[in-house]
N, C-alpha and C. Protein backbone atom coordinates (compact mmCIF):
# COMPACT_ATOMS: atom_id res chain seq x y z
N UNK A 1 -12.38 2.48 -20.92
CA UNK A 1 -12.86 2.42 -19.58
C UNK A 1 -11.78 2.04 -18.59
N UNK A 2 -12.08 2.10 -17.31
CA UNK A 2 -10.89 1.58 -16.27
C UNK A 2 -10.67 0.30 -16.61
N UNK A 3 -11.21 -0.96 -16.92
CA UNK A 3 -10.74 -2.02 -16.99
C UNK A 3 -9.88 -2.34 -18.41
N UNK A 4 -10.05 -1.70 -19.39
CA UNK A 4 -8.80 -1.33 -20.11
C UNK A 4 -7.48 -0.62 -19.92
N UNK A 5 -7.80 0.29 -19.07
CA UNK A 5 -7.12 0.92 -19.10
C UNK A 5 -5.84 0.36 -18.40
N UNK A 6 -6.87 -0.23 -16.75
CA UNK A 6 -6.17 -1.43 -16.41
C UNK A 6 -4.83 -2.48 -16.90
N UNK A 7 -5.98 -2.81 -17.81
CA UNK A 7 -4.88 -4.18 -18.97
C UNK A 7 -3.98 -3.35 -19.72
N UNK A 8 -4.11 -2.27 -19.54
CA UNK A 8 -2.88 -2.19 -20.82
C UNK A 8 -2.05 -1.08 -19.95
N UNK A 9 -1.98 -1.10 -18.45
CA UNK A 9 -0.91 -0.89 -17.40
C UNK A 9 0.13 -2.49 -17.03
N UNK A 10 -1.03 -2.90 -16.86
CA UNK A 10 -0.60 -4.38 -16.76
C UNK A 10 0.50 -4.51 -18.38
N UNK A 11 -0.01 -4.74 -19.03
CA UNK A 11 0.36 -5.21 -20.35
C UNK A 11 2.08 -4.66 -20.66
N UNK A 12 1.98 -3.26 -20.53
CA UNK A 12 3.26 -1.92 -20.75
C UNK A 12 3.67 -2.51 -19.45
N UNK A 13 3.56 -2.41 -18.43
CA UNK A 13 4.43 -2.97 -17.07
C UNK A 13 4.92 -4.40 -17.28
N UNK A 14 4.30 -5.86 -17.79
CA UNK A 14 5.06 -7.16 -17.86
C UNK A 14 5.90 -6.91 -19.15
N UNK A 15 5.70 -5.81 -20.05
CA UNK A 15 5.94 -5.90 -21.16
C UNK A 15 7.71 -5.30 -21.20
N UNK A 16 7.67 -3.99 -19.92
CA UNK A 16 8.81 -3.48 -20.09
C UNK A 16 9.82 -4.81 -18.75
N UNK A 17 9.15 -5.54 -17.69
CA UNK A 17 10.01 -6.39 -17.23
C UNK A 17 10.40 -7.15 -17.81
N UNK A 18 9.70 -7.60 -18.87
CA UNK A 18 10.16 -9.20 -19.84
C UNK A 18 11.42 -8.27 -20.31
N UNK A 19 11.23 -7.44 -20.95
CA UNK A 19 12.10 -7.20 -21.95
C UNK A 19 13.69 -6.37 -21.45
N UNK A 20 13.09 -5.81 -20.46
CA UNK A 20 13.96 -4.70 -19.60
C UNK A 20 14.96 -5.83 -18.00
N UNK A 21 13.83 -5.66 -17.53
CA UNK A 21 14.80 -5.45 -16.14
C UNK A 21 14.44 -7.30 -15.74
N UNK A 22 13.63 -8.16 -16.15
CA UNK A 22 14.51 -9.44 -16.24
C UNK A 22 15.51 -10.07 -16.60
N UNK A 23 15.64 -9.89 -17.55
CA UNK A 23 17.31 -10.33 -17.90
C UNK A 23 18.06 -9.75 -17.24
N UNK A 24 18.36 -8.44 -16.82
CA UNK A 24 19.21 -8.54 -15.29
C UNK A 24 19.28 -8.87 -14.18
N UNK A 25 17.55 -9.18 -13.72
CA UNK A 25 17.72 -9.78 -12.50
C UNK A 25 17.74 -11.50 -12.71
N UNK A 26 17.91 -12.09 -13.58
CA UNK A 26 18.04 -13.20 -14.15
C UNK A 26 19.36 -13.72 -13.95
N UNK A 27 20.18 -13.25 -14.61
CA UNK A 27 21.67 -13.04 -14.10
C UNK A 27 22.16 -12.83 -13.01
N UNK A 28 21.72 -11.91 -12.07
CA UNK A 28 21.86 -11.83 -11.07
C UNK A 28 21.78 -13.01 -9.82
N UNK A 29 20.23 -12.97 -9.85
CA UNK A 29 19.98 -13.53 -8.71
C UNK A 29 19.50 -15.13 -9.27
N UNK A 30 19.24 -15.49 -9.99
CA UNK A 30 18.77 -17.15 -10.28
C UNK A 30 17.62 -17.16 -10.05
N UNK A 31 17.17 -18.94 -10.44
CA UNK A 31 15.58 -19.12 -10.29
C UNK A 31 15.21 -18.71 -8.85
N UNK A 32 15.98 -19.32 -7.43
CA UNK A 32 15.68 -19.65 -6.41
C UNK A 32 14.68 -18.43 -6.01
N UNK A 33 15.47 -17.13 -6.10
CA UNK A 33 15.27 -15.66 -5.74
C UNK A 33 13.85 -15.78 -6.27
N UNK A 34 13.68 -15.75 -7.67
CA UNK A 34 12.96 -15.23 -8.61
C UNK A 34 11.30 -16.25 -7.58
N UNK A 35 11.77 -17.24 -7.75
CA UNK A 35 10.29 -17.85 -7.09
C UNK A 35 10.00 -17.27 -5.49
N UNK A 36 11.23 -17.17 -4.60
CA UNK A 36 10.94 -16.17 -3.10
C UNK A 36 10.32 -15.04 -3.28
N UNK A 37 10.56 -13.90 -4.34
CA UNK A 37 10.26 -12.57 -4.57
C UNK A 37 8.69 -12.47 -4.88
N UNK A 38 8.11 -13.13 -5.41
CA UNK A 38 6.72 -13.23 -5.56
C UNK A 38 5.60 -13.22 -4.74
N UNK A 39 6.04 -14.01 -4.05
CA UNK A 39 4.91 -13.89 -2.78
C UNK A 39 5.41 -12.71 -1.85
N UNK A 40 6.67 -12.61 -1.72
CA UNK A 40 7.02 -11.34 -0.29
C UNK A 40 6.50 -10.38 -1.29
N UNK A 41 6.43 -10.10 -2.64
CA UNK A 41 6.14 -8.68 -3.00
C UNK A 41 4.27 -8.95 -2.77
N UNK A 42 3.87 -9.57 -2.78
CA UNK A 42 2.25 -9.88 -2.45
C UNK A 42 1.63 -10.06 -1.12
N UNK A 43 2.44 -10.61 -0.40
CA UNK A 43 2.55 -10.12 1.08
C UNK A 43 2.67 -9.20 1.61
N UNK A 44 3.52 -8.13 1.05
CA UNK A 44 3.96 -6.68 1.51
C UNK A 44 2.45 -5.81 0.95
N UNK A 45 2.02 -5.80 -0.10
CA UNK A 45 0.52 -5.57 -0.75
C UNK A 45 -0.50 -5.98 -0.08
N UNK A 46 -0.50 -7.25 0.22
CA UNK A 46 -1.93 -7.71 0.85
C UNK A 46 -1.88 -7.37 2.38
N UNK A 47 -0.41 -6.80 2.83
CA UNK A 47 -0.39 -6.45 4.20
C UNK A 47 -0.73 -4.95 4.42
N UNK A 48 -0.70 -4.04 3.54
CA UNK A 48 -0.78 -2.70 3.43
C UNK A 48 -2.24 -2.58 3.25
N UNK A 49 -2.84 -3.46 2.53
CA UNK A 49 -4.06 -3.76 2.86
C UNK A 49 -4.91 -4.27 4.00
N UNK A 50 -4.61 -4.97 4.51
CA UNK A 50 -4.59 -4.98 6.02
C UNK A 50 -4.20 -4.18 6.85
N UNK A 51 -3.95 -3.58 7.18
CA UNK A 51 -3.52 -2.27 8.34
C UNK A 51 -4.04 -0.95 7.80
N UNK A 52 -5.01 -1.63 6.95
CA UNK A 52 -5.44 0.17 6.47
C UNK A 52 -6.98 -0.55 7.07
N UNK A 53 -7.41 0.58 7.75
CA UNK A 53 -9.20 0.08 7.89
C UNK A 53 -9.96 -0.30 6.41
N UNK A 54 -9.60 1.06 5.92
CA UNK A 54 -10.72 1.13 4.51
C UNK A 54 -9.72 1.45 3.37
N UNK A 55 -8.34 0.35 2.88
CA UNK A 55 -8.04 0.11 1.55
C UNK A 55 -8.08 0.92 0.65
N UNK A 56 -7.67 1.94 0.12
CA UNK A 56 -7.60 2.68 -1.31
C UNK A 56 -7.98 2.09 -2.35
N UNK A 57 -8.62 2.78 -3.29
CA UNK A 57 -9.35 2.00 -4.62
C UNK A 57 -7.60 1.94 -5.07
N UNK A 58 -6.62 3.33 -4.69
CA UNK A 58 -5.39 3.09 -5.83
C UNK A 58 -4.45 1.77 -4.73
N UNK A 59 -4.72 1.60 -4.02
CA UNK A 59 -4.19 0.57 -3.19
C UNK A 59 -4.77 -0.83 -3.74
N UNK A 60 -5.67 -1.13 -3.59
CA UNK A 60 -6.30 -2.26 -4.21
C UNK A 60 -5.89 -2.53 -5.74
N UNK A 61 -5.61 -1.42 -6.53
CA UNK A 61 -5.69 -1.17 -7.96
C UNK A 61 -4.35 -1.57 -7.85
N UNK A 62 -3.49 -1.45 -7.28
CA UNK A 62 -1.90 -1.63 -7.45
C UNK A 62 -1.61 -2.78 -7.22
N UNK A 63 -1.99 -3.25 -6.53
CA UNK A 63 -1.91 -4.69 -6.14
C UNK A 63 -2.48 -5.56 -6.75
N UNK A 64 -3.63 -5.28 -7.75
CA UNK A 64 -4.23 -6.22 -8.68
C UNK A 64 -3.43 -5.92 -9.82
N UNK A 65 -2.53 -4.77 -9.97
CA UNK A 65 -1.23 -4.56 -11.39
C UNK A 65 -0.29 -5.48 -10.56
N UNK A 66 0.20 -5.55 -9.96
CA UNK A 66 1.29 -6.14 -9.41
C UNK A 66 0.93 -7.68 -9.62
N UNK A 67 -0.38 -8.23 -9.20
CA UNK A 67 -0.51 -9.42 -9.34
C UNK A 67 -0.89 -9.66 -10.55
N UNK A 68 -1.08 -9.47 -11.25
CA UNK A 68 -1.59 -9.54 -12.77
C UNK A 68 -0.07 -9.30 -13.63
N UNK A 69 0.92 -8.18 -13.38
CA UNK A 69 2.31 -8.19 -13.80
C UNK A 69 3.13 -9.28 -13.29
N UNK A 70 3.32 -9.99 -11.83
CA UNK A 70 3.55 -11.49 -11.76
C UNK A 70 3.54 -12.41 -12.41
N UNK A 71 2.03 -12.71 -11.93
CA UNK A 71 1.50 -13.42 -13.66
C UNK A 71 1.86 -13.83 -14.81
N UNK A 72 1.82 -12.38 -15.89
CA UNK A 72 1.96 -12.39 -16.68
C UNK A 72 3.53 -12.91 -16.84
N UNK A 73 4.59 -12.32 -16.34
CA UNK A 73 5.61 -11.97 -16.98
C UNK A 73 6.64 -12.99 -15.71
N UNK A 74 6.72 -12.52 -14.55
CA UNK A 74 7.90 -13.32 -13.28
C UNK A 74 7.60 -14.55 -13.34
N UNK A 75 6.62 -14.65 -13.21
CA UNK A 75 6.10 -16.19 -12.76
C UNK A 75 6.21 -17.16 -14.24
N UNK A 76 5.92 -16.48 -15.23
CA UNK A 76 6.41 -17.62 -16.28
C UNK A 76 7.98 -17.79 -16.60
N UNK A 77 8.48 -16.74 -15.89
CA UNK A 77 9.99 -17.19 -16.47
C UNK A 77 10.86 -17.87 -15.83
N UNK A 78 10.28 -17.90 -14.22
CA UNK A 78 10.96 -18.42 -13.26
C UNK A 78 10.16 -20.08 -13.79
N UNK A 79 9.30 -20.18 -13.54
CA UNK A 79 8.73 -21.49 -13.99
C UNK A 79 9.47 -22.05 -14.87
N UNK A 80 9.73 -21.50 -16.19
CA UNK A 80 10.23 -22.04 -17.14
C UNK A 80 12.10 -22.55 -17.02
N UNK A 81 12.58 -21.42 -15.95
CA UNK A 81 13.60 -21.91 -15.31
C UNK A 81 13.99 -22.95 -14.70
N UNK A 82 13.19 -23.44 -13.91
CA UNK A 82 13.33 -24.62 -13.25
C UNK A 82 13.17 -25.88 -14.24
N UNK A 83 11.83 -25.30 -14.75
CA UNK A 83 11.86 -26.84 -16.13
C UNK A 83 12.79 -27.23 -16.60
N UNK A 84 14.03 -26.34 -17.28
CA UNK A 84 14.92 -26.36 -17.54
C UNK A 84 15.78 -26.95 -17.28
N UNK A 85 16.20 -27.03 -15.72
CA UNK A 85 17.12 -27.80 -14.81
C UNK A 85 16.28 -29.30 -15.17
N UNK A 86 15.19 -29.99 -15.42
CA UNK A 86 14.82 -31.24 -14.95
C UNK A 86 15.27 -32.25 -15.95
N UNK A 87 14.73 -33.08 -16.54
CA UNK A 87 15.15 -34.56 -17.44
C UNK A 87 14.18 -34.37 -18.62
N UNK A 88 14.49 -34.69 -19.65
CA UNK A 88 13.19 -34.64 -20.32
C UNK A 88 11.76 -35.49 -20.09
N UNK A 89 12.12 -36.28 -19.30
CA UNK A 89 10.61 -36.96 -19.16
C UNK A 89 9.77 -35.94 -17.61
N UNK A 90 10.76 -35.75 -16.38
CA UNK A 90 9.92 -34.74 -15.79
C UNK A 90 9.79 -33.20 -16.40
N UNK A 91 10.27 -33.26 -17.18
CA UNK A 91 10.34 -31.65 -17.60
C UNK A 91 8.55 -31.59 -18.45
N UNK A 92 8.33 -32.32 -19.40
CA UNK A 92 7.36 -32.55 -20.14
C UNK A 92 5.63 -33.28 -19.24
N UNK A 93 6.02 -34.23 -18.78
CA UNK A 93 5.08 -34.59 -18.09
C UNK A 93 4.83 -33.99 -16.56
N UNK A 94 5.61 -33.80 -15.99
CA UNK A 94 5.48 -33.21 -14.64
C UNK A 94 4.86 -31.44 -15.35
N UNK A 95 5.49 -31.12 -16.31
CA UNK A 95 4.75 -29.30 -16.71
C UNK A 95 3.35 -29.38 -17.04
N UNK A 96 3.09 -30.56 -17.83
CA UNK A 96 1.74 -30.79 -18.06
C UNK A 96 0.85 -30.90 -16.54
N UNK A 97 1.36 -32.19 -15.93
CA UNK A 97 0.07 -31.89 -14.55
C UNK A 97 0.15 -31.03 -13.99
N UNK A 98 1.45 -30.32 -13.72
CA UNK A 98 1.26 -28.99 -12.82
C UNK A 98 0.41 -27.67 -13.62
N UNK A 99 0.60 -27.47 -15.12
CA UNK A 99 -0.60 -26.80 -16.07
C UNK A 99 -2.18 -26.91 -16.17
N UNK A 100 -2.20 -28.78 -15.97
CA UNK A 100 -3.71 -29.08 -16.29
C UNK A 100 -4.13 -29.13 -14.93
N UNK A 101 -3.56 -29.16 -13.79
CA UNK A 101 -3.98 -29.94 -12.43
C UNK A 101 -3.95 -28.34 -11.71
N UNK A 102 -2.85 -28.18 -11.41
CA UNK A 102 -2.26 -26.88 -10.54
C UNK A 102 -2.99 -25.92 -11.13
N UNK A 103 -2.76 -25.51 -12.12
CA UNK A 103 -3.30 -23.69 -12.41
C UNK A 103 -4.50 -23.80 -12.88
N UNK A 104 -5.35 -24.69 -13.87
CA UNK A 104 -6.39 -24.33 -14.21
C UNK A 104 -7.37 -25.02 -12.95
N UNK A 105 -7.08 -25.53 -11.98
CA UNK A 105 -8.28 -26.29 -10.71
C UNK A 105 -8.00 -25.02 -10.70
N UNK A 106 -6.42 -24.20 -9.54
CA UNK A 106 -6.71 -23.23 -9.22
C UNK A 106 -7.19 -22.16 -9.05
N UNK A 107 -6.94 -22.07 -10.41
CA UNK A 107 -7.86 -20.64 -11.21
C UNK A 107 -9.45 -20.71 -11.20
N UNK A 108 -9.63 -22.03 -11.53
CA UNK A 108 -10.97 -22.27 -11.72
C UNK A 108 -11.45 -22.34 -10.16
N UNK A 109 -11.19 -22.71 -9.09
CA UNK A 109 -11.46 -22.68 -7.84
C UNK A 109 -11.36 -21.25 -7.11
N UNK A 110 -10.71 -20.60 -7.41
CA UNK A 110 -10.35 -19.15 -7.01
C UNK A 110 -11.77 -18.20 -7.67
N UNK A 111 -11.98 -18.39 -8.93
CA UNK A 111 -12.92 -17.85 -9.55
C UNK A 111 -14.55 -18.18 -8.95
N UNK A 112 -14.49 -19.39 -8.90
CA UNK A 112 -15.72 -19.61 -7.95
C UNK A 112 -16.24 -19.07 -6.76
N UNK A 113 -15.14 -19.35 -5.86
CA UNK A 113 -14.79 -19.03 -4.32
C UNK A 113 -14.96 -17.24 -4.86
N UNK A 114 -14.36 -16.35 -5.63
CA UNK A 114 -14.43 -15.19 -5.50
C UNK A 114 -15.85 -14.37 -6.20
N UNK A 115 -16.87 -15.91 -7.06
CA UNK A 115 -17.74 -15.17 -7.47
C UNK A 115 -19.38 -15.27 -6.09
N UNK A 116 -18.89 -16.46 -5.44
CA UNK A 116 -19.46 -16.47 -4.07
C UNK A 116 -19.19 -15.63 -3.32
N UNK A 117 -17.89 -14.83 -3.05
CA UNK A 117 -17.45 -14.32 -1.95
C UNK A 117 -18.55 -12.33 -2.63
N UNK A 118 -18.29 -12.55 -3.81
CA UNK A 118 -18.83 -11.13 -4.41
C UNK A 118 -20.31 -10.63 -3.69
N UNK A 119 -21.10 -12.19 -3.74
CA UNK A 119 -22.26 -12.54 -3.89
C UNK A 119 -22.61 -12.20 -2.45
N UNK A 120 -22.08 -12.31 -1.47
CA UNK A 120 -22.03 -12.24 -0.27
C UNK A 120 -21.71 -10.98 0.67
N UNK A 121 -20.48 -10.31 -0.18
CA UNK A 121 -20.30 -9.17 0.27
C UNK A 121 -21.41 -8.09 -0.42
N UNK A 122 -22.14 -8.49 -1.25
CA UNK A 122 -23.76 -7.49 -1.76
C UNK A 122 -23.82 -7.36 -0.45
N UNK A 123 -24.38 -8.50 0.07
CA UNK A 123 -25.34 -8.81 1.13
C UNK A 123 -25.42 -8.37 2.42
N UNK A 124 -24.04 -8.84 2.94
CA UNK A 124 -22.89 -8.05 4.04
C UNK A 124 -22.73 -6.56 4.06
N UNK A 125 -21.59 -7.04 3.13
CA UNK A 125 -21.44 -5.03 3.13
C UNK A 125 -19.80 -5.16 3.52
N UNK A 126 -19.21 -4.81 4.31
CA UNK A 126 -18.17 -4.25 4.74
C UNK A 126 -17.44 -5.62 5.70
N UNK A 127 -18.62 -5.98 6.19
CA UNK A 127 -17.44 -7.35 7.10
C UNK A 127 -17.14 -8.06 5.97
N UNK A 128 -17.61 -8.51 5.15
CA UNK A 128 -17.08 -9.72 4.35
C UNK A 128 -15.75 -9.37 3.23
N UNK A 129 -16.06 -7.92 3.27
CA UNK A 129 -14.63 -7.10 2.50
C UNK A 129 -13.46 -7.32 3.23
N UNK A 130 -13.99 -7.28 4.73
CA UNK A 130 -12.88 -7.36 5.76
C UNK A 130 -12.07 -8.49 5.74
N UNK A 131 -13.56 -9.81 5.76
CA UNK A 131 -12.46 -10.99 5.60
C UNK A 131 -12.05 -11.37 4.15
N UNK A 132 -12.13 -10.77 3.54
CA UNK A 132 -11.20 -11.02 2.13
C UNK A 132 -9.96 -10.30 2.08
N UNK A 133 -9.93 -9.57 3.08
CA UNK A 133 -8.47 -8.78 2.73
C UNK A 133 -7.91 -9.63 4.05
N UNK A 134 -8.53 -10.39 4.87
CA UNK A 134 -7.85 -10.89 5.79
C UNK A 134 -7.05 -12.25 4.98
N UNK A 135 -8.14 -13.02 4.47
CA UNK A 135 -8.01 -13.97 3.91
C UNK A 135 -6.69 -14.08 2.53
N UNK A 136 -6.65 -12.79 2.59
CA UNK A 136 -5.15 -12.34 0.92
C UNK A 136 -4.32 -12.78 1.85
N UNK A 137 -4.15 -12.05 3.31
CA UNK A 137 -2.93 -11.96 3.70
C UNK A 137 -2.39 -12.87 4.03
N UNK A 138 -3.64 -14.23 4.78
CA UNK A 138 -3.01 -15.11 4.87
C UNK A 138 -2.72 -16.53 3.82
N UNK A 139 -3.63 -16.37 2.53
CA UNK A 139 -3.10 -16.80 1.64
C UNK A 139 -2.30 -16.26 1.09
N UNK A 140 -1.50 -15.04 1.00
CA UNK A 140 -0.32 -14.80 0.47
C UNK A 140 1.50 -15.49 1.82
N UNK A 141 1.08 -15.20 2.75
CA UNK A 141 1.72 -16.17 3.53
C UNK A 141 1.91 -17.59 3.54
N UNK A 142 0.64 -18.14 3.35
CA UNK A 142 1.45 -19.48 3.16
C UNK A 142 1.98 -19.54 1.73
N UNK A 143 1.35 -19.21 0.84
CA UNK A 143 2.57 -19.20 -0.48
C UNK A 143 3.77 -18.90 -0.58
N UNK A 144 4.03 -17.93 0.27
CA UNK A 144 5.47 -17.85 0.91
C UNK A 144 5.71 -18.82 1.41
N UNK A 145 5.27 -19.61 2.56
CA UNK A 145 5.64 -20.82 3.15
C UNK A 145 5.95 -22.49 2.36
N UNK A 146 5.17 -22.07 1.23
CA UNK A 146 5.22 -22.92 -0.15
C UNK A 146 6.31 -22.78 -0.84
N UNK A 147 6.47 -21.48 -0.96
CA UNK A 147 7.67 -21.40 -2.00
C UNK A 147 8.73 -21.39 -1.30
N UNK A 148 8.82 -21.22 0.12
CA UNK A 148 10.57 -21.11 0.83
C UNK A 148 10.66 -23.04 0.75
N UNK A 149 9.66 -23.64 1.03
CA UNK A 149 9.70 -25.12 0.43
C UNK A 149 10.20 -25.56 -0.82
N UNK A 150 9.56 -25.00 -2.14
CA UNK A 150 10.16 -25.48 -3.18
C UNK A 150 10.94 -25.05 -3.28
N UNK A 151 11.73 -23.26 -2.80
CA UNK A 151 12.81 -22.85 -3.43
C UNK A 151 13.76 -23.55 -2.88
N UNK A 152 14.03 -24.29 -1.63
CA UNK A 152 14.91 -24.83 -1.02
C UNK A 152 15.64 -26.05 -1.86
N UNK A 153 14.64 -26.93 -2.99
CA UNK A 153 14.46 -27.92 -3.82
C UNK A 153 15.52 -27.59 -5.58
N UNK A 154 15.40 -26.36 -5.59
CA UNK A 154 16.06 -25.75 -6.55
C UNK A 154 17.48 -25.28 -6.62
N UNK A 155 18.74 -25.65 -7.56
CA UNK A 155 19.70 -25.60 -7.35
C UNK A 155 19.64 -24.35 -7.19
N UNK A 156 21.03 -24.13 -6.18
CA UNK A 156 21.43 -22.56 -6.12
C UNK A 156 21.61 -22.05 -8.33
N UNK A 157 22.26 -20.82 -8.23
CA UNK A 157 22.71 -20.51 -9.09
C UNK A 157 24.39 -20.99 -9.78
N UNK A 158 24.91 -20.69 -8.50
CA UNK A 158 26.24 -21.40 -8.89
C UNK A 158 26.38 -23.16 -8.90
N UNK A 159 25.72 -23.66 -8.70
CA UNK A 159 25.59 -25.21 -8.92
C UNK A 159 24.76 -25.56 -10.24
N UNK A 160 23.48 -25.03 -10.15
CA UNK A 160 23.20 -24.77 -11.62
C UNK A 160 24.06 -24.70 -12.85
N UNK A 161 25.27 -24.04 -12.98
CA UNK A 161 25.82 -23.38 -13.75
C UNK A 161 27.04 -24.24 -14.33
């Protein structure tokens, strides 16, 4: 069905960055990059979504591969990058609260908020679609505004090194 078919675009796409074209941009550019690039590539998505009245199913669909290939594959390696740089006592305990605290509230709060928001747009119809694609764009903005914060916190590459 599509939602397989889905996962295993997702799956072959984090599968060929892990293995392929991270380790060069790894080398390249450092953690700092790697945590900036995430949100501008989700911003640029959730904005194309916005300036369209009525969103493409393959527009929407790309952007839930893109965020789901994040996910999976950028976002854990850059994470695991930074751990790296810390001490062993923040490296271990600080990964834990940001695991048990940060991603699973998140996730678990996101899931809620989006099984209300579902519930609503039955009901609605089309405005409440509206403000969910409003609402990406500007939660994908401040995560940008988040991460130009932490990336600032993170050694360059050549100091790192």
């Amino acid at each position: 069905g599509f939602t397989g078919n889905c996962y295993a675009w997702v799956n072959g796409v984090s599968g060929a960055l892990q293995f392929f074209i991270l380790p060069f941009m790894v080398k390249r550019i450092g953690a700092r990059w790697l945590w900036l690039i995430m949100p501008i590539i989700m911003l640029t998505f959730t904005s194309l979504q916005f300036y369209r009245q009525n969103p493409s199913l393959t527009l929407v669909g790309l952007t839930f591969l893109t965020m789901k290939t994040i996910e999976y594959s950028l976002r854990g390696q850059a994470s695991e990058m930074v751990w790296v740089m810390l001490d062993y006592e923040s490296r271990f305990i600080g990964k834990e609260l940001i695991n048990l605290f940060a991603n699973r509230l998140g996730k678990s709060s996101t899931a809620i908020f989006l099984f209300l928001l579902t519930v609503q747009i039955e009901k609605d119809g089309n405005h409440l679609s509206r403000f969910a694609v409003n609402a990406s764009v500007v939660l994908a903005f401040l995560w940008f505004l988040c991460t130009t914060k932490v990336a600032a916190l993170i050694p360059s590459k050549k100091i790192a090194a």
